[in-house]
N, C-alpha and C. Protein backbone atom coordinates (compact mmCIF):
# COMPACT_ATOMS: atom_id res chain seq x y z
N UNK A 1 0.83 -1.18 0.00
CA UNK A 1 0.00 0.00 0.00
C UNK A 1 0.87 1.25 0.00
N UNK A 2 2.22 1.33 0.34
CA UNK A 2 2.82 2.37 0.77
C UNK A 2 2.94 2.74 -1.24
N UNK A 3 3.39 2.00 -1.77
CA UNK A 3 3.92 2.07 -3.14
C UNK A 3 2.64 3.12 -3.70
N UNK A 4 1.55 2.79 -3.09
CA UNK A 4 0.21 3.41 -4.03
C UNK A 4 -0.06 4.86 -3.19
N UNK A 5 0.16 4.93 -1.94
CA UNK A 5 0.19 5.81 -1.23
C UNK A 5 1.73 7.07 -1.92
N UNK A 6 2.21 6.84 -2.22
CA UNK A 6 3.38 7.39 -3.05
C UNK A 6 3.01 7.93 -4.20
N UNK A 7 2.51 7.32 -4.89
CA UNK A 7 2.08 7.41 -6.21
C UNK A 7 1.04 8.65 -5.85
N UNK A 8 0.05 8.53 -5.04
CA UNK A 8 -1.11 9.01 -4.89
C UNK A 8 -0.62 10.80 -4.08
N UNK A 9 0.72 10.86 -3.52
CA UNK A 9 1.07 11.88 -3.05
C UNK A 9 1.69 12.48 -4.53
N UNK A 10 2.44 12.10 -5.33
CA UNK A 10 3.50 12.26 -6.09
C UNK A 10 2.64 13.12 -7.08
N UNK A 11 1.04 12.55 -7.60
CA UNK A 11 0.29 12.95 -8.25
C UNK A 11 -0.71 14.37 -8.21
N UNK A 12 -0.76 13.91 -6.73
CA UNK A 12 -2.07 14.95 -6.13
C UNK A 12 -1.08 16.08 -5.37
N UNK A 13 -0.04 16.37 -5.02
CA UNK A 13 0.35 16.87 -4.50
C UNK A 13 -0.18 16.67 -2.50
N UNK A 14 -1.04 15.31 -2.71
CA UNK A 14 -0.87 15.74 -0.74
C UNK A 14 0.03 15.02 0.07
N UNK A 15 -0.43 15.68 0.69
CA UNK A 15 0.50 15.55 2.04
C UNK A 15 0.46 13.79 2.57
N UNK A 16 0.87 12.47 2.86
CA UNK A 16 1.34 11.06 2.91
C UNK A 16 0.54 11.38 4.18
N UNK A 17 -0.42 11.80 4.91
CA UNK A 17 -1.48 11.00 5.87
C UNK A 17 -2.57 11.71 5.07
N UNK A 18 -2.88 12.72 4.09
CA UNK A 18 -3.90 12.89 3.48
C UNK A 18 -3.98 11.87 2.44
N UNK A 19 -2.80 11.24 1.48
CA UNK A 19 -2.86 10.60 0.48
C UNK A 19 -3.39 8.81 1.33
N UNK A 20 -2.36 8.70 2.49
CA UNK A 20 -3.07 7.26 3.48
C UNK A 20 -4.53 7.66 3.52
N UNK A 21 -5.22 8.51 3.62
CA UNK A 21 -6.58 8.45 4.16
C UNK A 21 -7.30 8.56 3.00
N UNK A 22 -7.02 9.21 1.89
CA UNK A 22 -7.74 8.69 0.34
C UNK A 22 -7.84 7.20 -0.14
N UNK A 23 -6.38 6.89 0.04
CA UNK A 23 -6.35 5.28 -0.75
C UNK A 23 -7.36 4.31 0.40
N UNK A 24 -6.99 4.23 1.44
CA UNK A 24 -8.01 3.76 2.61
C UNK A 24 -8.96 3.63 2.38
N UNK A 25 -9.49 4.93 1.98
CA UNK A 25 -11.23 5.11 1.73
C UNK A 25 -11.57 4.25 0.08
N UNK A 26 -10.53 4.53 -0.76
CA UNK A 26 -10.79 4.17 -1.99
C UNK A 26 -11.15 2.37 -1.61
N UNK A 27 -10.01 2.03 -0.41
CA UNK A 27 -9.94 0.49 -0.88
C UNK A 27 -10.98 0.05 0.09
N UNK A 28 -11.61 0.66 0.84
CA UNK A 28 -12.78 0.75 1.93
C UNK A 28 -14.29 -0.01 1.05
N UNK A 29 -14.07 1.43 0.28
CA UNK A 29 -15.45 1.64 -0.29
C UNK A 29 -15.34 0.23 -1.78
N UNK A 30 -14.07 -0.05 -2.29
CA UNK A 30 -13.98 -0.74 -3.30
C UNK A 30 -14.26 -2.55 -2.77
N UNK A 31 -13.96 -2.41 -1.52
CA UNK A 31 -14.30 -3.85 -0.74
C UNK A 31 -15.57 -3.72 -0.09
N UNK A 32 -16.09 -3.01 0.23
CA UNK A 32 -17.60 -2.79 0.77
C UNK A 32 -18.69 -3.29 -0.69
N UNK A 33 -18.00 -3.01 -2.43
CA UNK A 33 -18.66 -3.23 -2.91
C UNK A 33 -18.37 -4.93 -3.42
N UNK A 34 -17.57 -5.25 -3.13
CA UNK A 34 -17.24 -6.62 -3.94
C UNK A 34 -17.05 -7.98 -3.14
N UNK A 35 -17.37 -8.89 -3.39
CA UNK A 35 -17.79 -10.41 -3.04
C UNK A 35 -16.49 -10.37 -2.02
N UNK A 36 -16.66 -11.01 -0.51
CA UNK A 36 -15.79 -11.20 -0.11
C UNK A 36 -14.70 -11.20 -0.22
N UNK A 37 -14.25 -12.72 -1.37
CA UNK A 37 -12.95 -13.33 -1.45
C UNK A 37 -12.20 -12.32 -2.40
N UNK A 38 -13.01 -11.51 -3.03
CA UNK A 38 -12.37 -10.43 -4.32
C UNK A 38 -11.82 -9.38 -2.87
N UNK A 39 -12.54 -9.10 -2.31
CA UNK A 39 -11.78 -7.92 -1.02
C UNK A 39 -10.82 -8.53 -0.32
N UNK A 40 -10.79 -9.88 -0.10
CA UNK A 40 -9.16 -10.43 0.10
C UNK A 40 -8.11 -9.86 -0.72
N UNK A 41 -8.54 -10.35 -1.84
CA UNK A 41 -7.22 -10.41 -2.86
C UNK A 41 -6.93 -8.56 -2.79
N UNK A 42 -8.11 -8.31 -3.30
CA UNK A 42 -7.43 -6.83 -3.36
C UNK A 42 -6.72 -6.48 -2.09
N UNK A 43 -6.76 -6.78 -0.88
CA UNK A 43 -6.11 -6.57 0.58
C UNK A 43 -4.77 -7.23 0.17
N UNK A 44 -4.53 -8.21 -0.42
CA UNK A 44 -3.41 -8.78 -1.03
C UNK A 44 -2.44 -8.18 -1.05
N UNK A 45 -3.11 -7.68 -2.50
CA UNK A 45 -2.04 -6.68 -3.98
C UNK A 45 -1.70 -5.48 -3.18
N UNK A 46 -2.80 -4.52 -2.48
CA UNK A 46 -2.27 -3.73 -2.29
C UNK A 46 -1.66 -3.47 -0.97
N UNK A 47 -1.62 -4.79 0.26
CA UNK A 47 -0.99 -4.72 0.87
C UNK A 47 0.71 -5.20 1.11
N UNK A 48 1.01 -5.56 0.11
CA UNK A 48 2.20 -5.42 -0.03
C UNK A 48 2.48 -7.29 -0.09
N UNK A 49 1.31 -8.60 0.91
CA UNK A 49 1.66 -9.97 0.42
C UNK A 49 0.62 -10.61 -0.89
N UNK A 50 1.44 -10.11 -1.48
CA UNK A 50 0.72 -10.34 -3.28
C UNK A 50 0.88 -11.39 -3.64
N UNK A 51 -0.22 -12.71 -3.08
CA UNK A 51 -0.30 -14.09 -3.94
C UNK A 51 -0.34 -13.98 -5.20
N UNK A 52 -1.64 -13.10 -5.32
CA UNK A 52 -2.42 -13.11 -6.94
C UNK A 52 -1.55 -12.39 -7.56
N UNK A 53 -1.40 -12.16 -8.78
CA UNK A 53 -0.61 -10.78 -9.70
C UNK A 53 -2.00 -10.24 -9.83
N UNK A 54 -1.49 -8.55 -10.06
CA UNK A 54 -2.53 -8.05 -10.15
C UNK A 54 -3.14 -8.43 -11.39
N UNK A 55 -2.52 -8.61 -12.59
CA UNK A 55 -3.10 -9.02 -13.51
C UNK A 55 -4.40 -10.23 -13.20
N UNK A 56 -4.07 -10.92 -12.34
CA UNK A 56 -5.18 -11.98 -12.09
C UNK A 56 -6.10 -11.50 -11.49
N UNK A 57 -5.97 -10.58 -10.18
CA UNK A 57 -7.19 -9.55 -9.79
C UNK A 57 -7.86 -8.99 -11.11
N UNK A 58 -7.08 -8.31 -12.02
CA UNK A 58 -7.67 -7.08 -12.74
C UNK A 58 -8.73 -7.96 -13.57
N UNK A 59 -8.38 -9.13 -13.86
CA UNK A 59 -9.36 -9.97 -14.95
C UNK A 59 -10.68 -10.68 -14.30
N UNK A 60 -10.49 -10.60 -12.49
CA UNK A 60 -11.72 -11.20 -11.59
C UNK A 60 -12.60 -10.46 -11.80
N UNK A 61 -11.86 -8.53 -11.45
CA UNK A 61 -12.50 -7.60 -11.42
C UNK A 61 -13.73 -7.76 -12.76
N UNK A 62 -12.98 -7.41 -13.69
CA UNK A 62 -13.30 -7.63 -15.31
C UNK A 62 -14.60 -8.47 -15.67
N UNK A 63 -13.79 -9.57 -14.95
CA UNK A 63 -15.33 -10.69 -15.09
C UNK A 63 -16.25 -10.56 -14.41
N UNK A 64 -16.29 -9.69 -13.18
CA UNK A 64 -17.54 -9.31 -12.13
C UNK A 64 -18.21 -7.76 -12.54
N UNK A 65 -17.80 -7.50 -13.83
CA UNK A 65 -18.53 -6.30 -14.41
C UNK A 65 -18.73 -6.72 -15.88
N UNK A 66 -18.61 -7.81 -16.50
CA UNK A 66 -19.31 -8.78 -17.68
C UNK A 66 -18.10 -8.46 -18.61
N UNK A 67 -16.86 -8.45 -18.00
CA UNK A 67 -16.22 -7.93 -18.85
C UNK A 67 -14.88 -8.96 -19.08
């Protein structure tokens, strides 16, 4: 998460406990909407012990929007 938290300061210009409390909420609200075991994985990838590649998330995602 720190890697995305970086990214997310680097971009937006904020401040690394404003950019922690965006991605938080992003990955909050993105697991509040999706099937359990999909809010694992994403807790996964972006917590830093990444079983899945994200590529294998991005295509669960994919397939849980008909895609």
């Amino acid at each position: 998460m720190e890697e995305l938290i970086t990214q997310v300061c680097e971009k937006t210009g904020l401040p690394a406990d404003g950019a922690r409390t965006a991605v938080e909420t992003v990955i909050n609200f993105l697991k509040s909407k999706l099937p359990t075991a999909m809010g694992d994985q994403l807790d996964q990838v972006v917590g830093g012990s990444e079983t899945t590649g994200l590529g294998d998330v991005a295509k669960k995602f994919g397939g849980l929007f008909g895609k």
